[in-house]
Protein backbone atom coordinates (compact mmCIF):
# COMPACT_ATOMS: atom_id res chain seq x y z
CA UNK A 1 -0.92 6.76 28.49
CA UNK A 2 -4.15 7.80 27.09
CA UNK A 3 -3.49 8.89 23.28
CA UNK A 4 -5.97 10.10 20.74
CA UNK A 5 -5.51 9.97 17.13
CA UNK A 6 -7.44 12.83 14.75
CA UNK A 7 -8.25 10.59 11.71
CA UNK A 8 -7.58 7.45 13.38
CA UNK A 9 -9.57 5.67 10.21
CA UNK A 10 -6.74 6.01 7.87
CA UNK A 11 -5.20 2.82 6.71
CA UNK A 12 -1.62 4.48 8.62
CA UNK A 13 -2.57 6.16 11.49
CA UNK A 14 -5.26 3.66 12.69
CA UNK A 15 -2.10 0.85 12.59
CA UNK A 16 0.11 3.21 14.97
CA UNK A 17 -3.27 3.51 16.89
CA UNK A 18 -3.62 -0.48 16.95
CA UNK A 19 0.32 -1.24 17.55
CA UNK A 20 0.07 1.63 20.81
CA UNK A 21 -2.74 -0.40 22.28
CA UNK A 22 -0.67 -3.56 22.16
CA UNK A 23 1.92 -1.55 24.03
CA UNK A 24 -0.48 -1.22 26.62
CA UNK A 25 -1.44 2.37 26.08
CA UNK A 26 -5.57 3.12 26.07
CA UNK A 27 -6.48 4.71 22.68
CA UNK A 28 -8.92 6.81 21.38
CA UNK A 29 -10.09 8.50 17.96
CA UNK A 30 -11.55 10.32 15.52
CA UNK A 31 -12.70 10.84 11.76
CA UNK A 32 -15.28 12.63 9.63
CA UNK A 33 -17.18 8.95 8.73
CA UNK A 34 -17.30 5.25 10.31
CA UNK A 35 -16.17 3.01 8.82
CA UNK A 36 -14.81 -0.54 8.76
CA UNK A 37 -11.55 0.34 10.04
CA UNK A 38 -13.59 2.53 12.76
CA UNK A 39 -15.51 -0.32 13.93
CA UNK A 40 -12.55 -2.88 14.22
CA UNK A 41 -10.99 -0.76 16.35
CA UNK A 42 -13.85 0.31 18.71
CA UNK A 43 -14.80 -3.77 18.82
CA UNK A 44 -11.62 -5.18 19.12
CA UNK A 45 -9.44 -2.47 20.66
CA UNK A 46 -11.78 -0.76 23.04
CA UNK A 47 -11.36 2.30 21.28
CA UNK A 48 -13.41 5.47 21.90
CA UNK A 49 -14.34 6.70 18.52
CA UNK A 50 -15.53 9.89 17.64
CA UNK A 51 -17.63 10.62 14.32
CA UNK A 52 -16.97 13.63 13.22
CA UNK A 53 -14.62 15.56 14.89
CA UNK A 54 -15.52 17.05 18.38
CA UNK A 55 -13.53 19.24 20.68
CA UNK A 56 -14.26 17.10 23.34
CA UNK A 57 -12.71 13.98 22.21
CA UNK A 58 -9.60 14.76 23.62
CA UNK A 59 -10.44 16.05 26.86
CA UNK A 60 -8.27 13.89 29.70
CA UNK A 61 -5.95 12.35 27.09
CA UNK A 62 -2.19 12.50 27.75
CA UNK A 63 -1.75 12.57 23.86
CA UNK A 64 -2.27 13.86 20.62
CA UNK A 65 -1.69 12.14 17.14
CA UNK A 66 -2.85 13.55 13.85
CA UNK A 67 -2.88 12.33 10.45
CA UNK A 68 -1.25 14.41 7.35
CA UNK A 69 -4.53 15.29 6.33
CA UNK A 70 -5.30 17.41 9.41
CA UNK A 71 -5.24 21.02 9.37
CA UNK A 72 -4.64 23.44 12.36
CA UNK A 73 -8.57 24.68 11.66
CA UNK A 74 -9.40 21.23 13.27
CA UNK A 75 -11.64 21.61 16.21
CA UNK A 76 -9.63 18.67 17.80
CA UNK A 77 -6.34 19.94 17.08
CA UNK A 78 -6.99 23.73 18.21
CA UNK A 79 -8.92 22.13 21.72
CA UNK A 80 -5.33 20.38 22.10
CA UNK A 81 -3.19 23.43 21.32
CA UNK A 82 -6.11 25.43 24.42
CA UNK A 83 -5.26 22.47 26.29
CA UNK A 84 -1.80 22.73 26.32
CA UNK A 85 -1.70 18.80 25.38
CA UNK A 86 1.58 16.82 23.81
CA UNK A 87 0.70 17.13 20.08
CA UNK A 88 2.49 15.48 17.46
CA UNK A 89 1.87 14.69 13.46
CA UNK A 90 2.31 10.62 12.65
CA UNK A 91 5.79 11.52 11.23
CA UNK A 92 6.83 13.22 14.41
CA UNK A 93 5.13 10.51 16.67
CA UNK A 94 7.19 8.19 14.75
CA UNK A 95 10.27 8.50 16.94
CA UNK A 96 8.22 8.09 20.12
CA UNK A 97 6.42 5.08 18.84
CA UNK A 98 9.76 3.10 17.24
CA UNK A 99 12.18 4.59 19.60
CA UNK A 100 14.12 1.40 21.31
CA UNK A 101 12.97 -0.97 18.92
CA UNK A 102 14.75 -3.20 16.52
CA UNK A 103 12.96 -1.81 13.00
CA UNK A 104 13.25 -3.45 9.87
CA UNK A 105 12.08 -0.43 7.70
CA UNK A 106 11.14 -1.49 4.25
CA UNK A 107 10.56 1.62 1.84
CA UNK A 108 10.44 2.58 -2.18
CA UNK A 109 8.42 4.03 -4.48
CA UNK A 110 6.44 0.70 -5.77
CA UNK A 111 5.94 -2.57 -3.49
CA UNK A 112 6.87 -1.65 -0.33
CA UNK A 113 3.53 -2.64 1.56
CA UNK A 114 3.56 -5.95 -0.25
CA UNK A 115 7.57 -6.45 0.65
CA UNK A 116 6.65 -5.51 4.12
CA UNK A 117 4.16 -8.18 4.41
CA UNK A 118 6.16 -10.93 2.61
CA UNK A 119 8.75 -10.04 5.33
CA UNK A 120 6.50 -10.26 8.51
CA UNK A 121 5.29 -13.46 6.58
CA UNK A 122 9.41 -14.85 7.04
CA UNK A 123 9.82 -13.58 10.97
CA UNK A 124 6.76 -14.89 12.32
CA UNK A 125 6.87 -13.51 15.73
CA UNK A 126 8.05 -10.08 14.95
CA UNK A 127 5.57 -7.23 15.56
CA UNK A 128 4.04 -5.29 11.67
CA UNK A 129 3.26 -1.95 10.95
CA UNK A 130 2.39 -2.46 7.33
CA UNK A 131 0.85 0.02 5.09
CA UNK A 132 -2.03 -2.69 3.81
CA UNK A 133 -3.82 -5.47 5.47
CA UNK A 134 -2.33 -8.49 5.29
CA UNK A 135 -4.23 -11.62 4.76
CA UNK A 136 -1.99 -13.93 6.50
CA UNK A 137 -3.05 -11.65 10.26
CA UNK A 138 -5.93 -9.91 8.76
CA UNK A 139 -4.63 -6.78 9.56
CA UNK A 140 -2.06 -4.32 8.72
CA UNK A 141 -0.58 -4.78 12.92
CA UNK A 142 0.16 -7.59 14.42
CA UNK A 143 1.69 -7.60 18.19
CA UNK A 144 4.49 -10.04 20.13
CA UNK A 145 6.08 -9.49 23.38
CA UNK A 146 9.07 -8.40 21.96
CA UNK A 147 11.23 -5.27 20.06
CA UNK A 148 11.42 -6.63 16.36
CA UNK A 149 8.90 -4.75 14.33
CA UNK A 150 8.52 -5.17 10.64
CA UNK A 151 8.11 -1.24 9.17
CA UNK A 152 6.31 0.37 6.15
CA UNK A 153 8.82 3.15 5.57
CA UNK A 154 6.73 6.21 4.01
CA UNK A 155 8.99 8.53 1.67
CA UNK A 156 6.04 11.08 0.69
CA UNK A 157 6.47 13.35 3.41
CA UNK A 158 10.08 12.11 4.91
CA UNK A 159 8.74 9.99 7.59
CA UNK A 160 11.03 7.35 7.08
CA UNK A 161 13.60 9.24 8.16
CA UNK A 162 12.18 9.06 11.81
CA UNK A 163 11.57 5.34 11.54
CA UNK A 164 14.95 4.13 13.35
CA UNK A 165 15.82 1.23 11.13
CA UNK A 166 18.56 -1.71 12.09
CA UNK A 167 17.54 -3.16 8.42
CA UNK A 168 16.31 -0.99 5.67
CA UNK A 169 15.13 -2.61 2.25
CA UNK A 170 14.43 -0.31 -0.95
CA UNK A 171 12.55 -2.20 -3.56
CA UNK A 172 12.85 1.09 -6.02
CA UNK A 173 13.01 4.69 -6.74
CA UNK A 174 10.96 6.83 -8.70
CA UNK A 175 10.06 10.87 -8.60
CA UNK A 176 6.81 10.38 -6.52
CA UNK A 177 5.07 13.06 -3.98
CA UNK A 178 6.96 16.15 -5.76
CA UNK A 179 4.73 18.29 -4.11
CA UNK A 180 5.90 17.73 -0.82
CA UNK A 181 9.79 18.36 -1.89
CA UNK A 182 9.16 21.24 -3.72
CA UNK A 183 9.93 19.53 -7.10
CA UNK A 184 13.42 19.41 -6.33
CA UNK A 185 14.73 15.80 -7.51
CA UNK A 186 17.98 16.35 -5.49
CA UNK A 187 15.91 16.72 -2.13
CA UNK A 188 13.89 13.83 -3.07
CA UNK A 189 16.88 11.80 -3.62
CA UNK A 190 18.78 12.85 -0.87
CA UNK A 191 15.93 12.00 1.39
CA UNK A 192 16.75 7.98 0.52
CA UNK A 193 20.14 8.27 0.83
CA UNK A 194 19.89 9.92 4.69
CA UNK A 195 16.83 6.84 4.81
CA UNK A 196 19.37 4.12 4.26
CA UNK A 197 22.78 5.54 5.78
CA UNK A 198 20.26 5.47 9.31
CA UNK A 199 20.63 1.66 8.94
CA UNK A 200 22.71 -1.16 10.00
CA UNK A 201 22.04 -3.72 7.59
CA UNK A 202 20.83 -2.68 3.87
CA UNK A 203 19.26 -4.44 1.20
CA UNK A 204 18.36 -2.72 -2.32
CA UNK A 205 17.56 -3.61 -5.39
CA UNK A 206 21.13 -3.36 -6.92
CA UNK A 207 19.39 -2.69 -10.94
CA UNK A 208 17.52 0.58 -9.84
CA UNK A 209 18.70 3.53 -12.27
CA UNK A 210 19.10 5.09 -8.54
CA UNK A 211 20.16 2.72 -6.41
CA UNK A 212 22.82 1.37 -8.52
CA UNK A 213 24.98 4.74 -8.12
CA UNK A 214 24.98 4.88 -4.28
CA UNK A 215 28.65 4.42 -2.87
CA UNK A 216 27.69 2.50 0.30
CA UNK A 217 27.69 -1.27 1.98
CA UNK A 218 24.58 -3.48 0.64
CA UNK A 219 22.90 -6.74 -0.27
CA UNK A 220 22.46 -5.81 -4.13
CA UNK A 221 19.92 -8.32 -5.66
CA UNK A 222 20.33 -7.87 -9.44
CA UNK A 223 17.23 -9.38 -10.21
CA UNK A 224 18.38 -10.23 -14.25
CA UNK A 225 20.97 -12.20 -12.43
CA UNK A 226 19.99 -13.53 -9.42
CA UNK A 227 16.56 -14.80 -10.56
CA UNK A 228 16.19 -17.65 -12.60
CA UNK A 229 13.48 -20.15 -14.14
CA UNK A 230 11.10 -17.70 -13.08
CA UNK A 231 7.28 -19.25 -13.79
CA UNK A 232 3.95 -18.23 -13.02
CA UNK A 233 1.45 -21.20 -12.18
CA UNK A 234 -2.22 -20.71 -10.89
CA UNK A 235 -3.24 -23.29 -8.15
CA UNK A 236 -6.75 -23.96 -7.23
CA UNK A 237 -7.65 -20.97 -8.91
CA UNK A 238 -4.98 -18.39 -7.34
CA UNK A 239 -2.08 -17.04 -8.94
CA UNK A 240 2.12 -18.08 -7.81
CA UNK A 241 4.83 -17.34 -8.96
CA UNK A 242 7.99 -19.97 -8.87
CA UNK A 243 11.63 -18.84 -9.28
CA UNK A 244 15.37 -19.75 -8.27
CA UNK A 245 16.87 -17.32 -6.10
CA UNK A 246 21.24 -17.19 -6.27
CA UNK A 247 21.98 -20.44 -5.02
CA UNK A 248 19.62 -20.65 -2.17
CA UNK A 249 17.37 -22.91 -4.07
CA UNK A 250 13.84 -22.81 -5.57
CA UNK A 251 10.44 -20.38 -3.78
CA UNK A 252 6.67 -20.25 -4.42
CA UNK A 253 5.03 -17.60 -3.72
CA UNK A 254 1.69 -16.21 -4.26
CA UNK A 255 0.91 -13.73 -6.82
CA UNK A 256 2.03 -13.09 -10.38
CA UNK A 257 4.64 -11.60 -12.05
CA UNK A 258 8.03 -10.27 -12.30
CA UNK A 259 7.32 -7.92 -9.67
CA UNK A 260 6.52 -10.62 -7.17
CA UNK A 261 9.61 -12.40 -7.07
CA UNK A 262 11.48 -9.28 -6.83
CA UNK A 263 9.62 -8.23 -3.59
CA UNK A 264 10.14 -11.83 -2.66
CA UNK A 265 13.61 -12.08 -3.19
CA UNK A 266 14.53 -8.83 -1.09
CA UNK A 267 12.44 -9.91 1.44
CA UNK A 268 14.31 -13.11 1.38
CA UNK A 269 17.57 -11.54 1.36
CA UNK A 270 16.56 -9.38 4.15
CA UNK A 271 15.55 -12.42 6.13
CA UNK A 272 18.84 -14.73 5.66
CA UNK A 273 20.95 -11.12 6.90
CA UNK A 274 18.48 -11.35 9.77
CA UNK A 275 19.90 -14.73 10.35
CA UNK A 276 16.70 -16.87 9.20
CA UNK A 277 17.38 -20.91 8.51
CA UNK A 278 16.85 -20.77 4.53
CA UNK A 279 14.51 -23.89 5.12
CA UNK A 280 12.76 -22.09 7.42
CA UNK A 281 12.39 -19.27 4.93
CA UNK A 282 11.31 -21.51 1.96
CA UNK A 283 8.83 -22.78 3.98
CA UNK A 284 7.35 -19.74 5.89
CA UNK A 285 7.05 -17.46 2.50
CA UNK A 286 4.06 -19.72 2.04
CA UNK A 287 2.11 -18.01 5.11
CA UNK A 288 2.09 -15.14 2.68
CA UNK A 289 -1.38 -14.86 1.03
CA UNK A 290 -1.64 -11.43 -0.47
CA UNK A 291 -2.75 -8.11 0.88
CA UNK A 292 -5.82 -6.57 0.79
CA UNK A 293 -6.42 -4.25 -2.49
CA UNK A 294 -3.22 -5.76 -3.79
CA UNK A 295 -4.59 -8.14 -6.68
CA UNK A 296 -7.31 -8.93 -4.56
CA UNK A 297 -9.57 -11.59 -5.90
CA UNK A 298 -13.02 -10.40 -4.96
CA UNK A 299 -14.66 -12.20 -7.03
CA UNK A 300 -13.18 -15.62 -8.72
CA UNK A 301 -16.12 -16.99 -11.34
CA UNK A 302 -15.44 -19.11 -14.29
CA UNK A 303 -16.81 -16.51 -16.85
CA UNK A 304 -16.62 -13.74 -14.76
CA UNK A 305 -13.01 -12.59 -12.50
CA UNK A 306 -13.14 -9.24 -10.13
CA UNK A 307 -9.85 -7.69 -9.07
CA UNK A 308 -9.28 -5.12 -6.72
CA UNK A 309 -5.89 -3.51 -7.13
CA UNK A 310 -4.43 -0.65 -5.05
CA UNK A 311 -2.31 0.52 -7.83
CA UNK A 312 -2.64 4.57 -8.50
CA UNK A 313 1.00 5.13 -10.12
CA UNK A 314 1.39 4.13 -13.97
CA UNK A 315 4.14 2.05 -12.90
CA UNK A 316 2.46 0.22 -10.60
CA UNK A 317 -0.76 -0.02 -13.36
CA UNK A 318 1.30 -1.28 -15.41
CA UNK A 319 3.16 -4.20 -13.57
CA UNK A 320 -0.54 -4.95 -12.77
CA UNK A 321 -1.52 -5.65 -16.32
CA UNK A 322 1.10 -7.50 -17.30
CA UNK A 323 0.51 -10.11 -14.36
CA UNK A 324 -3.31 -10.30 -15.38
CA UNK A 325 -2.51 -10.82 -19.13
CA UNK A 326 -0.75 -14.00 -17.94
CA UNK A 327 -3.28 -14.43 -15.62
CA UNK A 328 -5.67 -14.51 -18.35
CA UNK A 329 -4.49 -16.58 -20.20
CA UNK A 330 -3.49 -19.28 -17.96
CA UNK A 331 -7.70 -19.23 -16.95
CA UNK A 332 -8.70 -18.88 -20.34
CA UNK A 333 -10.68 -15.52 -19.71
CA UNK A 334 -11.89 -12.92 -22.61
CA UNK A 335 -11.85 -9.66 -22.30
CA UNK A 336 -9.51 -7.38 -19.88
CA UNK A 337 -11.57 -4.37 -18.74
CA UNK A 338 -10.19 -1.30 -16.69
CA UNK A 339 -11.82 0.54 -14.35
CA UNK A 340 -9.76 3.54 -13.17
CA UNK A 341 -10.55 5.86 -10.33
CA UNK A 342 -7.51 8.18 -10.95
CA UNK A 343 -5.42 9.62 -7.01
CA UNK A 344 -4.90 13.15 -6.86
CA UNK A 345 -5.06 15.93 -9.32
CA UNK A 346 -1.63 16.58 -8.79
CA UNK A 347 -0.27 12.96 -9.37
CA UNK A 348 -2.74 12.72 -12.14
CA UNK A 349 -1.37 16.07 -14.18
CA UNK A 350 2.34 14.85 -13.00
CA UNK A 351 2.19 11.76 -14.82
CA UNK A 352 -0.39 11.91 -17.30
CA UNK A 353 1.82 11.09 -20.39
CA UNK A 354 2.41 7.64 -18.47
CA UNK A 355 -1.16 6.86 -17.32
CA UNK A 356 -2.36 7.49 -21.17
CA UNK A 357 0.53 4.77 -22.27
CA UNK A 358 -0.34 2.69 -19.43
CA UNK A 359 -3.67 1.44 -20.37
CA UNK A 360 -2.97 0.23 -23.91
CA UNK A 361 -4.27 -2.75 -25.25
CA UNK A 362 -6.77 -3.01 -22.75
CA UNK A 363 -10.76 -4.10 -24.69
CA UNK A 364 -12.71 -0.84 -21.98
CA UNK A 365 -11.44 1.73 -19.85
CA UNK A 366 -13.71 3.23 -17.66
CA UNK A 367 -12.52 6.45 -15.88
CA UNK A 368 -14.20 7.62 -12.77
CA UNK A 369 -14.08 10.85 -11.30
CA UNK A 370 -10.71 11.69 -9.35
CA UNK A 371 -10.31 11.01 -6.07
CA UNK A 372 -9.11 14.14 -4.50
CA UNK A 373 -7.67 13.13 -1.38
CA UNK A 374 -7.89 16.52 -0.06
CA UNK A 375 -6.63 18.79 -3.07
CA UNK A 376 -8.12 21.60 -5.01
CA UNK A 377 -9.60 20.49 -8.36
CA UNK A 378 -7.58 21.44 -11.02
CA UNK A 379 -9.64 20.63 -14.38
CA UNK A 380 -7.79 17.68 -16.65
CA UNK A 381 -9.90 16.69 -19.49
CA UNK A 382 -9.31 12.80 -19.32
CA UNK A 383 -12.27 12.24 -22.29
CA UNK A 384 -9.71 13.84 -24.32
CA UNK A 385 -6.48 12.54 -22.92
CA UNK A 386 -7.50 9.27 -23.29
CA UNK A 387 -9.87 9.45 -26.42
CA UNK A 388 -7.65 6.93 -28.12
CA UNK A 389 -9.65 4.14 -26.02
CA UNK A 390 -12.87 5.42 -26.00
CA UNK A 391 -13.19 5.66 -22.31
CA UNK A 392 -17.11 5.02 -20.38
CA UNK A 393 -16.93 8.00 -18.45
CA UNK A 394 -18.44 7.32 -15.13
CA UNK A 395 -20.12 8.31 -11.90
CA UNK A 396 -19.57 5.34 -9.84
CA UNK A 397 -19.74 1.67 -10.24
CA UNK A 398 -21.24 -1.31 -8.34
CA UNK A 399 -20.54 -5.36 -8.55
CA UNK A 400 -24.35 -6.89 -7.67
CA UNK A 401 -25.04 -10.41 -8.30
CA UNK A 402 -21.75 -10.93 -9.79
CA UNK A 403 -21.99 -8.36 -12.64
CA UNK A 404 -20.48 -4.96 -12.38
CA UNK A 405 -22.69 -2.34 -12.74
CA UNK A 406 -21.26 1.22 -14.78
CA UNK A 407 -23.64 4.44 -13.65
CA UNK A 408 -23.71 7.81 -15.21
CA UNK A 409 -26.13 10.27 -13.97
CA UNK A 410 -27.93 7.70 -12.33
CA UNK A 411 -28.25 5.39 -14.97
CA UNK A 412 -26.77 2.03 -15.82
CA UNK A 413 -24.21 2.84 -18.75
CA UNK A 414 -22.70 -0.62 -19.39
CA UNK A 415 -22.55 -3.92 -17.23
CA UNK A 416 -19.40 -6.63 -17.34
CA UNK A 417 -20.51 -9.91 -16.83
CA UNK A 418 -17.41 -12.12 -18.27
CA UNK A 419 -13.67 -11.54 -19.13
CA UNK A 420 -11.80 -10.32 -16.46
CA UNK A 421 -12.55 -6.82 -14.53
CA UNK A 422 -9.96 -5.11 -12.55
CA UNK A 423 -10.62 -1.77 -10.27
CA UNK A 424 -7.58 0.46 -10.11
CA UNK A 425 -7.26 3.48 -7.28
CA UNK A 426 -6.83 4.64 -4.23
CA UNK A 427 -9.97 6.12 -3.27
CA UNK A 428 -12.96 4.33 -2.39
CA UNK A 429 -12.81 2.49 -5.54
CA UNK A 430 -12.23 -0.56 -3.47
CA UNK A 431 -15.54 -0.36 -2.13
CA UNK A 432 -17.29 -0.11 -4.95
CA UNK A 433 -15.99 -2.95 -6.87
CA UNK A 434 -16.62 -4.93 -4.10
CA UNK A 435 -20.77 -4.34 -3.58
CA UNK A 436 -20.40 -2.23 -0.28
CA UNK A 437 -20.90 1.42 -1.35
């Protein structure tokens, strides 16, 4: 068929766009900017892209798909709708896309993108829809002749539920995309249990607050338990981390910290349920090198370390920081200095207690302006919130000639040129931090 995606540049839709294409369907798209994303698929997948939106992008497609951010005001959309053309949001296209496929659906509040990858990492010739480019493919799809498809499971607007899992693997559970549920806990909660009674073969992590009450068959890894001599070890300048897993033996894996060898682990788990030769799995977690924005080294000086980390959830901040503290340490590095682009007003308000606590003992914390992602500004005074740090309040910054740059009405405010920087957000943080905005 010919399908056309409105906001095909999103890190989610433009995989479904990529993994279609494999299928053998002809795609086509749409956003309001190029971008990187934009240009990979016009060069590689023979993509028609549209920049900005234009009701006659989807004239002569078969197909509709439309990102969460698209509202029925769309020109594209209401030409479809005129056109009387099949039109479906990503969660309802879902069904369609996964429908007869063998899905292991990996989902969870905190480290599901980087479980996900770790997992495509120990089935090698299994397809990946993955929430997060991997560096092992260099993409977040990857395409086999077959029906096995490694899934990022989204829980912020009950997608999962349409994602037809054989396996499903929860790496945790936390209160996150309220908005969508109405603030009802319950509903939220509910939504994982209906997530993981859809599958055959579960794996959780059996010391969630959450997932320790459910009354159903799993693989429980208990990670105070089941993981043991747990080390962290940089080699040739990257970061591993080395544990014991039950009595399956000894893994290496890159990254650093706790965190890691928990998303590890289940992945592992997951993998030996799938039927996986253990020595096959020891050695394959080594294909794993990272994802993109996930403590992403972008730049890896003696005096002077840039991180890009996707982490927009105080949780997920603060997993972060305790990895680069050891991190530091083990490469001898100064100073530790935030810069924060905080995700949504809404998640910002929601948790703002937690981001404030999150930050401490950091030497700087700059705070950009928030990304809205789409939402109404709501005014949050972060000076004041956070006036226990002394934040650099901040425009935008820029890393040029290995120094990052701090600008404030135009004007250079500050400049890191040792210690170790790390970018934190959502937005387009990660382009900043790395030179190319």
């Amino acid at each position: 068929m010919k399908i056309h995606f409105i906001g095909i540049g999103g890190i989610g839709l433009s995989a479904l766009a990529r993994f279609l294409s494999m299928q053998g369907h002809t795609i086509s798209g749409s956003d309001m900017r190029q971008s990187e994303i934009t240009d990979d698929l016009a060069l590689n997948f023979g993509a028609k892209i549209t920049i900005p939106h234009h009701p006659d992008a989807v004239e002569g497609v078969d197909m509709v798909i439309y990102s969460a951010a698209v509202r029925p005001v769309n020109v594209e959309y209401r030409r479809a709708k005129e056109l009387g053309l099949k039109l479906m949001s990503r969660k309802e296209a879902l069904k369609f896309i996964l429908s007869g496929k063998e899905v292991y659906a990996v989902g969870g509040a905190h480290g599901k993108s980087t479980t996900s990858a770790m997992l495509a990492s120990l089935l090698p010739e299994s397809n990946a829809l993955i929430g997060a480019i991997s560096k092992e493919f260099g993409s977040n799809v990857r395409g086999f002749g077959n029906d096995r498809v490694v899934f990022e499971a989204d829980e912020s607007d009950e997608s999962f539920l349409n994602s037809n899992p054989y396996l499903a693997i929860v790496t945790n559970v936390e209160p996150e995309h309220m908005e969508y549920y109405g603030y009802d806990e319950e509903r939220f909660y509910d939504a994982y249990r209906k997530f993981l009674s859809l599958a055959t073969i579960r794996v959780i992590n059996g010391e969630d607050d959450f997932l320790s009450t459910l009354d159903m068959d799993a693989v429980r890894l208990r990670p105070s338990i089941d993981i043991k001599n747990m080390e962290f070890v940089v080699t040739d300048s990257e970061p591993h981390t080395r544990f014991l897993l039950r009595d399956y033996g000894e893994f290496e894996v890159f990254g650093l910290g706790e965190h890691i060898a928990i998303d590890a682990s289940l992945a592992i788990l997951a993998a030996v349920e799938l039927g996986e030769d253990i020595e096959d799995i020891r050695r394959n977690i080594g294909r794993y090198r990272g994802i993109k924005k996930r403590f992403d080294i972008v730049q890896n000086g003696s005096d002077c370390v840039v991180i890009d980390d996707y982490g927009h959830h105080p949780t997920e901040i603060s997993a972060t920081l305790e990895a680069l503290r050891i991190f530091m340490s083990q490469r001898e590095l100064g100073s530790l200095r935030v810069i924060w682009q905080p995700h949504k007003y809404s998640r910002t308000m929601d948790n703002l207690k937690e981001f404030v606590e999150c930050f401490e003992g950091v030497d700087d914390l700059v705070i950009l302006p928030i990304w809205s992602a789409g939402e109404i500004e709501i005014p949050i005074d972060l000076k004041g919130a956070f006036s226990r740090y002394r934040p650099i309040m901040a425009d935008r910054v820029r890393k040029e000639d290995g120094v990052v740059k701090i600008y404030r009405d135009s004007h250079i405010v500050e400049e890191f040129a040792d210690g170790l920087v790390v970018a934190f957000g959502a937005g387009d943080i990660t382009y900043q931090i790395r030179g190319e905005k």
